[in-house]
Protein backbone atom coordinates (compact mmCIF):
# COMPACT_ATOMS: atom_id res chain seq x y z
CA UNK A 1 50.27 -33.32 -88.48
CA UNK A 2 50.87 -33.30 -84.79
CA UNK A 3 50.09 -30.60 -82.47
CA UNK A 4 52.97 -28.80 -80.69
CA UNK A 5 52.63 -29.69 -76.61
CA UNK A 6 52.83 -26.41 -76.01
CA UNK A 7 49.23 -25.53 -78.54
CA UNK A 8 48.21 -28.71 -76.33
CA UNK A 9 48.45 -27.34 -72.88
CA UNK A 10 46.61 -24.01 -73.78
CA UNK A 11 43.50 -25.77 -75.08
CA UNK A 12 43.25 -27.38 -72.49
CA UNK A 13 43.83 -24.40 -69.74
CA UNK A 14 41.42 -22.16 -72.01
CA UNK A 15 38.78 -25.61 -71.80
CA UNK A 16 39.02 -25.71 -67.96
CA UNK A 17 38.62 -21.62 -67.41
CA UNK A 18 35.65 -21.93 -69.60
CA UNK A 19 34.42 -24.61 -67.30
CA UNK A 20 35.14 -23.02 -64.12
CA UNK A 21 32.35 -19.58 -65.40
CA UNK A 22 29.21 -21.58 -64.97
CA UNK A 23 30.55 -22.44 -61.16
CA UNK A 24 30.86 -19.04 -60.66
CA UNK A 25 27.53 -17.88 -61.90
CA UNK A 26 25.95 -20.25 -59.67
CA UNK A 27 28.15 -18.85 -56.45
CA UNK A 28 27.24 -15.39 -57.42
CA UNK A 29 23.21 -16.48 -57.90
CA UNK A 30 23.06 -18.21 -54.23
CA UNK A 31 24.65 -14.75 -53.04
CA UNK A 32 22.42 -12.50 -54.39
CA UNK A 33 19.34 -15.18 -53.35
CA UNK A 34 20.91 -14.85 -49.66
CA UNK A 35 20.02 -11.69 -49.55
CA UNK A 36 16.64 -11.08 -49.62
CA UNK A 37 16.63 -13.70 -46.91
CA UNK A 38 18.41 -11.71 -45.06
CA UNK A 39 16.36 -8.85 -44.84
CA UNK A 40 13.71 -10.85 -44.59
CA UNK A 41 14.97 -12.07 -40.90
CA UNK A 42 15.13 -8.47 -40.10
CA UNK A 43 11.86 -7.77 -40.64
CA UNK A 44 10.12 -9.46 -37.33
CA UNK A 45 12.22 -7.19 -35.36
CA UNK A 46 10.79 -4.16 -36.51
CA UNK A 47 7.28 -5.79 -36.84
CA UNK A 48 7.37 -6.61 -32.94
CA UNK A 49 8.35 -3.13 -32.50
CA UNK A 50 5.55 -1.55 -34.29
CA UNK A 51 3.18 -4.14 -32.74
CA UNK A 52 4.53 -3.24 -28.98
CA UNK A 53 5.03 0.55 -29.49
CA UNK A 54 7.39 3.23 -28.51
CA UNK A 55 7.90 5.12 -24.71
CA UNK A 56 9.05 7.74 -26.31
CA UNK A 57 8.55 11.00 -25.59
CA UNK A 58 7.71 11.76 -29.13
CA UNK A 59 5.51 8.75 -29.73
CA UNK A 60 1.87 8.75 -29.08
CA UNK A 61 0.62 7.37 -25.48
CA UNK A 62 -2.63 6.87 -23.50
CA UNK A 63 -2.78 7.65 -20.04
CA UNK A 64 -5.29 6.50 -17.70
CA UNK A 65 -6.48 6.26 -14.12
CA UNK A 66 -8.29 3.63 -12.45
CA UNK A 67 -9.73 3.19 -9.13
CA UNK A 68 -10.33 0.20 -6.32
CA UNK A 69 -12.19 -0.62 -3.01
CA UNK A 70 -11.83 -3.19 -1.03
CA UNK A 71 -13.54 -4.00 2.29
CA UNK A 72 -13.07 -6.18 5.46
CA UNK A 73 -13.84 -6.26 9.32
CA UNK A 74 -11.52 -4.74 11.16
CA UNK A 75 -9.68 -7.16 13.82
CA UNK A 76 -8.11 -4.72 15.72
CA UNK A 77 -8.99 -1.96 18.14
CA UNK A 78 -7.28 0.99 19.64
CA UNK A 79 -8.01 2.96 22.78
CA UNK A 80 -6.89 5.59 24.51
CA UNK A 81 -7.67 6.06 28.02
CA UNK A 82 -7.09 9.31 29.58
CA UNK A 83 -6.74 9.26 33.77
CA UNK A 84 -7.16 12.93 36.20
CA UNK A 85 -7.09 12.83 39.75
CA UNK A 86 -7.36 15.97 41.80
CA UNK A 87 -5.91 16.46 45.37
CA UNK A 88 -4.65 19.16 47.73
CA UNK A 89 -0.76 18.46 46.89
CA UNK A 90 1.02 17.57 43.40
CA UNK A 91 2.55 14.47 45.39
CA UNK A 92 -0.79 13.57 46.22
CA UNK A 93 -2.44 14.48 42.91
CA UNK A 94 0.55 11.92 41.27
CA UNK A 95 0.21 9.22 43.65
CA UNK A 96 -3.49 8.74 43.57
CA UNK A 97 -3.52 8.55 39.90
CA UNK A 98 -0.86 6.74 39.53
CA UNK A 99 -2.23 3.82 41.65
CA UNK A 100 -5.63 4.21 39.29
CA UNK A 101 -3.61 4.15 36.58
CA UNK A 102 -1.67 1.12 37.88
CA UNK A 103 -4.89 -0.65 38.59
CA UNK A 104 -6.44 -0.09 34.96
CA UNK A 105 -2.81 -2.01 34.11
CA UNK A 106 -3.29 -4.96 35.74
CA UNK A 107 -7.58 -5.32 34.30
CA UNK A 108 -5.83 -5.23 30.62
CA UNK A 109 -3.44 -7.72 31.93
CA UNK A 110 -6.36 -9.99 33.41
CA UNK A 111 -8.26 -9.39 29.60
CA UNK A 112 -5.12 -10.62 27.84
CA UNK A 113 -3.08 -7.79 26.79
CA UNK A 114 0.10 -7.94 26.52
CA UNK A 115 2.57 -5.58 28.31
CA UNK A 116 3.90 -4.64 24.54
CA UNK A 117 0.47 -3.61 24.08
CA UNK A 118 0.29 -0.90 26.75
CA UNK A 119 2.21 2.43 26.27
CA UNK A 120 1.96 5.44 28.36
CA UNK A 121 1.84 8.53 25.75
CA UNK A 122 1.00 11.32 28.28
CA UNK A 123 1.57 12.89 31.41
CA UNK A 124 0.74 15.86 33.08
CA UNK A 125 0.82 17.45 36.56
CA UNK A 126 -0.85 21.12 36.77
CA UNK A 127 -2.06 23.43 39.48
CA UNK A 128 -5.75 23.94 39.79
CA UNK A 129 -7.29 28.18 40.86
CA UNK A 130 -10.15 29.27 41.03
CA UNK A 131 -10.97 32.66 40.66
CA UNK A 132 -13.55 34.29 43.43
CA UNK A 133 -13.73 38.18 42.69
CA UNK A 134 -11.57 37.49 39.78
CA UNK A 135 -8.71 36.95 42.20
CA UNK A 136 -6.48 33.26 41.02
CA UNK A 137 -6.79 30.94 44.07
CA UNK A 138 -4.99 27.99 44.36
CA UNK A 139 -7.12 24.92 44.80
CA UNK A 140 -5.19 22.06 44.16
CA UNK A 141 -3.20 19.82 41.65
CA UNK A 142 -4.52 17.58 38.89
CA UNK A 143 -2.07 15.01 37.63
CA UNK A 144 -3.44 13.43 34.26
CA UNK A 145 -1.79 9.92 32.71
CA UNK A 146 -2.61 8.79 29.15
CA UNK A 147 -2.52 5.59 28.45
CA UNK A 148 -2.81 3.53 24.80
CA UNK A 149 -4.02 -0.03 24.68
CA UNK A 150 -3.84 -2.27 21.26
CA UNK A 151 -6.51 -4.77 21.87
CA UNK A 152 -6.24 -7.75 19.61
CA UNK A 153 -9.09 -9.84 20.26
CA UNK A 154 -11.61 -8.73 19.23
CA UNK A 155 -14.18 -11.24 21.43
CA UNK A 156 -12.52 -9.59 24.60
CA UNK A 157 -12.25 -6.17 23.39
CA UNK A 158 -15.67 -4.78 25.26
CA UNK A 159 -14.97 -6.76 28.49
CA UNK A 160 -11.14 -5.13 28.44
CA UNK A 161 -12.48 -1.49 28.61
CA UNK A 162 -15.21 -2.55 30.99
CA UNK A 163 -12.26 -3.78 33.34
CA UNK A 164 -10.52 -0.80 33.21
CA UNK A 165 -13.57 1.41 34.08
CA UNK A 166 -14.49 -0.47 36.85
CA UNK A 167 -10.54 -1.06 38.33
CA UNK A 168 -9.90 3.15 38.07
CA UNK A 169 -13.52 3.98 39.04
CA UNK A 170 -14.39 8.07 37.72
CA UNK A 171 -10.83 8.76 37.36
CA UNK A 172 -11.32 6.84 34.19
CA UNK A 173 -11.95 8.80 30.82
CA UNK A 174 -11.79 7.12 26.91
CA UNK A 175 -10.39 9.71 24.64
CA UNK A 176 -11.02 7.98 21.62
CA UNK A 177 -11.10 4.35 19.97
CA UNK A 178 -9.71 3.27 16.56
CA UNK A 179 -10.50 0.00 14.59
CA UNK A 180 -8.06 -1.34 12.36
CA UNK A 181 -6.78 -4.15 10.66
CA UNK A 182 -3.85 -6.64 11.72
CA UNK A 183 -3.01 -7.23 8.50
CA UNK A 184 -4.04 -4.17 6.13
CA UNK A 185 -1.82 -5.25 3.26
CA UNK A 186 -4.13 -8.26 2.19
CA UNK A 187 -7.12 -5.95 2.31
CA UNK A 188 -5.24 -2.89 0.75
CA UNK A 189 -3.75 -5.50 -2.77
CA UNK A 190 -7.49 -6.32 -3.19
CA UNK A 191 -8.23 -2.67 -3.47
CA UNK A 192 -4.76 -1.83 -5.66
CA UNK A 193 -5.88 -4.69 -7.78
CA UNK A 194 -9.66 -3.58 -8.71
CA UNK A 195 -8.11 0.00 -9.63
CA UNK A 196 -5.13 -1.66 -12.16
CA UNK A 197 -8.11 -3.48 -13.32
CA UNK A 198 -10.17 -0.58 -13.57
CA UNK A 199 -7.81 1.72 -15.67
CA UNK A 200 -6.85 -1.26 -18.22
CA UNK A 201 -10.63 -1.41 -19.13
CA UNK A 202 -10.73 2.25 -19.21
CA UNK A 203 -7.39 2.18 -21.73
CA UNK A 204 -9.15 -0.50 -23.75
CA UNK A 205 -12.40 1.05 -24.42
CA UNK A 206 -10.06 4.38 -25.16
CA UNK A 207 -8.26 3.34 -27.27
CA UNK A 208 -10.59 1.18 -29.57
CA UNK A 209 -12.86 4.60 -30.14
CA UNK A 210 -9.73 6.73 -31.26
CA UNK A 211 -8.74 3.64 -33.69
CA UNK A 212 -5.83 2.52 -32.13
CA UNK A 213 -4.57 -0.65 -30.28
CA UNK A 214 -3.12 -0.32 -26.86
CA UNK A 215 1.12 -1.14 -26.94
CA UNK A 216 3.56 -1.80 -23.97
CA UNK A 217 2.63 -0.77 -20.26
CA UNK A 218 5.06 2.54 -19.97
CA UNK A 219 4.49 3.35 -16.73
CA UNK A 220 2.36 2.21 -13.58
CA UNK A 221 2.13 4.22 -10.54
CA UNK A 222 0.10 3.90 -7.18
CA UNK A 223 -1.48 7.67 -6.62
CA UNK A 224 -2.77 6.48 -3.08
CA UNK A 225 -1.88 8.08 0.22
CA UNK A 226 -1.18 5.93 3.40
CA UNK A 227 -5.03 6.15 4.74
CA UNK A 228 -5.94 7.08 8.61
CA UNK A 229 -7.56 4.55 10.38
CA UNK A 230 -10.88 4.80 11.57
CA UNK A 231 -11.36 7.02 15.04
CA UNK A 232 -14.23 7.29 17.33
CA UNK A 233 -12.84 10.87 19.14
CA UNK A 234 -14.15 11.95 22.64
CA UNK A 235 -16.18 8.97 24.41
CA UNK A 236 -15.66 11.02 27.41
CA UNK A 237 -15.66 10.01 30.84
CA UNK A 238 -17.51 6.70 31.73
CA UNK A 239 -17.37 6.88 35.25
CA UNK A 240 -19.09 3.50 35.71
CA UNK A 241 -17.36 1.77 38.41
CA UNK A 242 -19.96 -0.81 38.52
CA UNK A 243 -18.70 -4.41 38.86
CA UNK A 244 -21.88 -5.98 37.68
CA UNK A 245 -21.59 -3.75 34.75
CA UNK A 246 -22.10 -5.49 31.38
CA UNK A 247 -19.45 -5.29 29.06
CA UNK A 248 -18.76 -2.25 26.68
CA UNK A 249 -20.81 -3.74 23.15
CA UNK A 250 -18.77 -2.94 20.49
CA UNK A 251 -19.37 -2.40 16.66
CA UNK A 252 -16.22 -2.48 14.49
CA UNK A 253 -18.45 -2.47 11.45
CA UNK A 254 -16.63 -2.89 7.65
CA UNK A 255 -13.66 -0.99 7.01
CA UNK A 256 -13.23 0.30 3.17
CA UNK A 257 -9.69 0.41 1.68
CA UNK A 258 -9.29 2.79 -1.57
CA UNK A 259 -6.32 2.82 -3.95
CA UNK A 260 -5.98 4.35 -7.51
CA UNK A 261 -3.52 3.98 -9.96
CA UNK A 262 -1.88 5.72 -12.76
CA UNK A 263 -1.32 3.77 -16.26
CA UNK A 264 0.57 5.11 -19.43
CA UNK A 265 0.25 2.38 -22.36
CA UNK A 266 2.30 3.15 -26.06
CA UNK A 267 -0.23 3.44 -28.72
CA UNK A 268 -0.06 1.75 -31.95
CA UNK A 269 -2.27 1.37 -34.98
């Protein structure tokens, strides 16, 4: 008996949605197998972020200090010459000692320092009494002219003051000298480098006795104050006007630079 084309045609449909499930299943299967995957790539992310730690306020920290010296001969020197000269009149007071002080000028030219190098930073003209009976009698004027010098050789440095003694005679007076260095940052990094190095070994051995590992570097911060240099105050008046006078020995000795720093590292476990 033959089929109706119509009996035919749904067969054949129901045949091909039957074969279309399994194709399905295996769509829905590599879905659901996507996922784990999925999460899995996910998971580094918050594994580096365990490993690294937190800077939060809430999340546990370490904070150390560490500190750093560094030392080098200083290349530089300072001085500070002072210059009085008494007289009967303040024009004659001023004139005198500026003519000493004009003299001392021209020695540190003669030594090698430069005009830049030379500042005036004082000057002063003042009436001079006595006082006989405990009466204030006039006896003059003193006119006084300070004078700062940056000496940058250091072979030359003893022979410069010498020359300035012996061109200004007792009118001469050194109110202090100060070694320094011409280039204090590559002396100062050595010392900032010792104290970073410092406070990570002191984080390290920290954070190993509590248990924990030490995460990210929060914050870093230099504690140290710009430093003075070093001053030799009050060498007083020479008055050695001596031409065959050797020249000044000088000592500038080692010169210490000190830094410390601050470190907060995350802690993790």
């Amino acid at each position: 008996m033959d089929e109706h084309p119509h009996s035919c045609r749904t067969r054949l449909h129901r045949r091909t949605t039957l074969g279309m499930v399994p194709g399905a299943l295996l769509l829905g299967a590599a879905v659901l197998a996507a996922s784990p995957a999925t999460a899995a790539a996910a998971t580094p992310t918050t594994a580096t972020a365990t490993a690294v730690g937190s800077c939060a306020a809430s999340a546990p920290h370490l904070s150390v200090q560490g500190g750093g010296q560094a030392s080098g001969t200083p290349d530089v020197l300072t001085a500070v010459f002072g210059f009085s000269t008494t007289a009967a009149t303040s024009a004659a007071a001023l004139s005198q000692n500026n003519a000493k002080v004009t003299l001392a000028q021209q020695a540190l030219s003669a030594d090698g320092v430069a005009a830049r190098d030379t500042q005036t930073t004082g000057l002063n003209l003042s009436a001079q009494y006595s006082y006989p009976h405990g009466v204030a009698t006039l006896t003059g004027y003193q006119a006084t002219e300070t004078m700062t010098a940056t000496l940058r050789h250091p072979s030359t440095e003893g022979s410069a003051i010498d020359g300035v003694v012996n061109a200004s005679g007792n009118a001469a007076q050194i109110d202090s000298l100060t070694f320094s260095f011409s280039d204090p940052a590559a002396v100062q990094d050595k010392a900032r480098t010792a104290a970073v190095h410092q406070a990570v070994a002191h984080a390290q051995a920290m954070a190993a006795a509590a248990g924990r590992r030490l995460g990210t570097v929060c914050s870093l911060t230099d504690d140290t104050q710009p430093a003075g240099q070093q001053s030799n105050q009050g060498t007083g008046n020479l008055g050695l006007p001596d031409a065959a006078a050797a020249a000044v020995p000088l000592a500038p000795g080692t010169q210490v630079e000190s830094d410390q720093v601050t470190m907060v590292y995350a802690l993790v476990r």
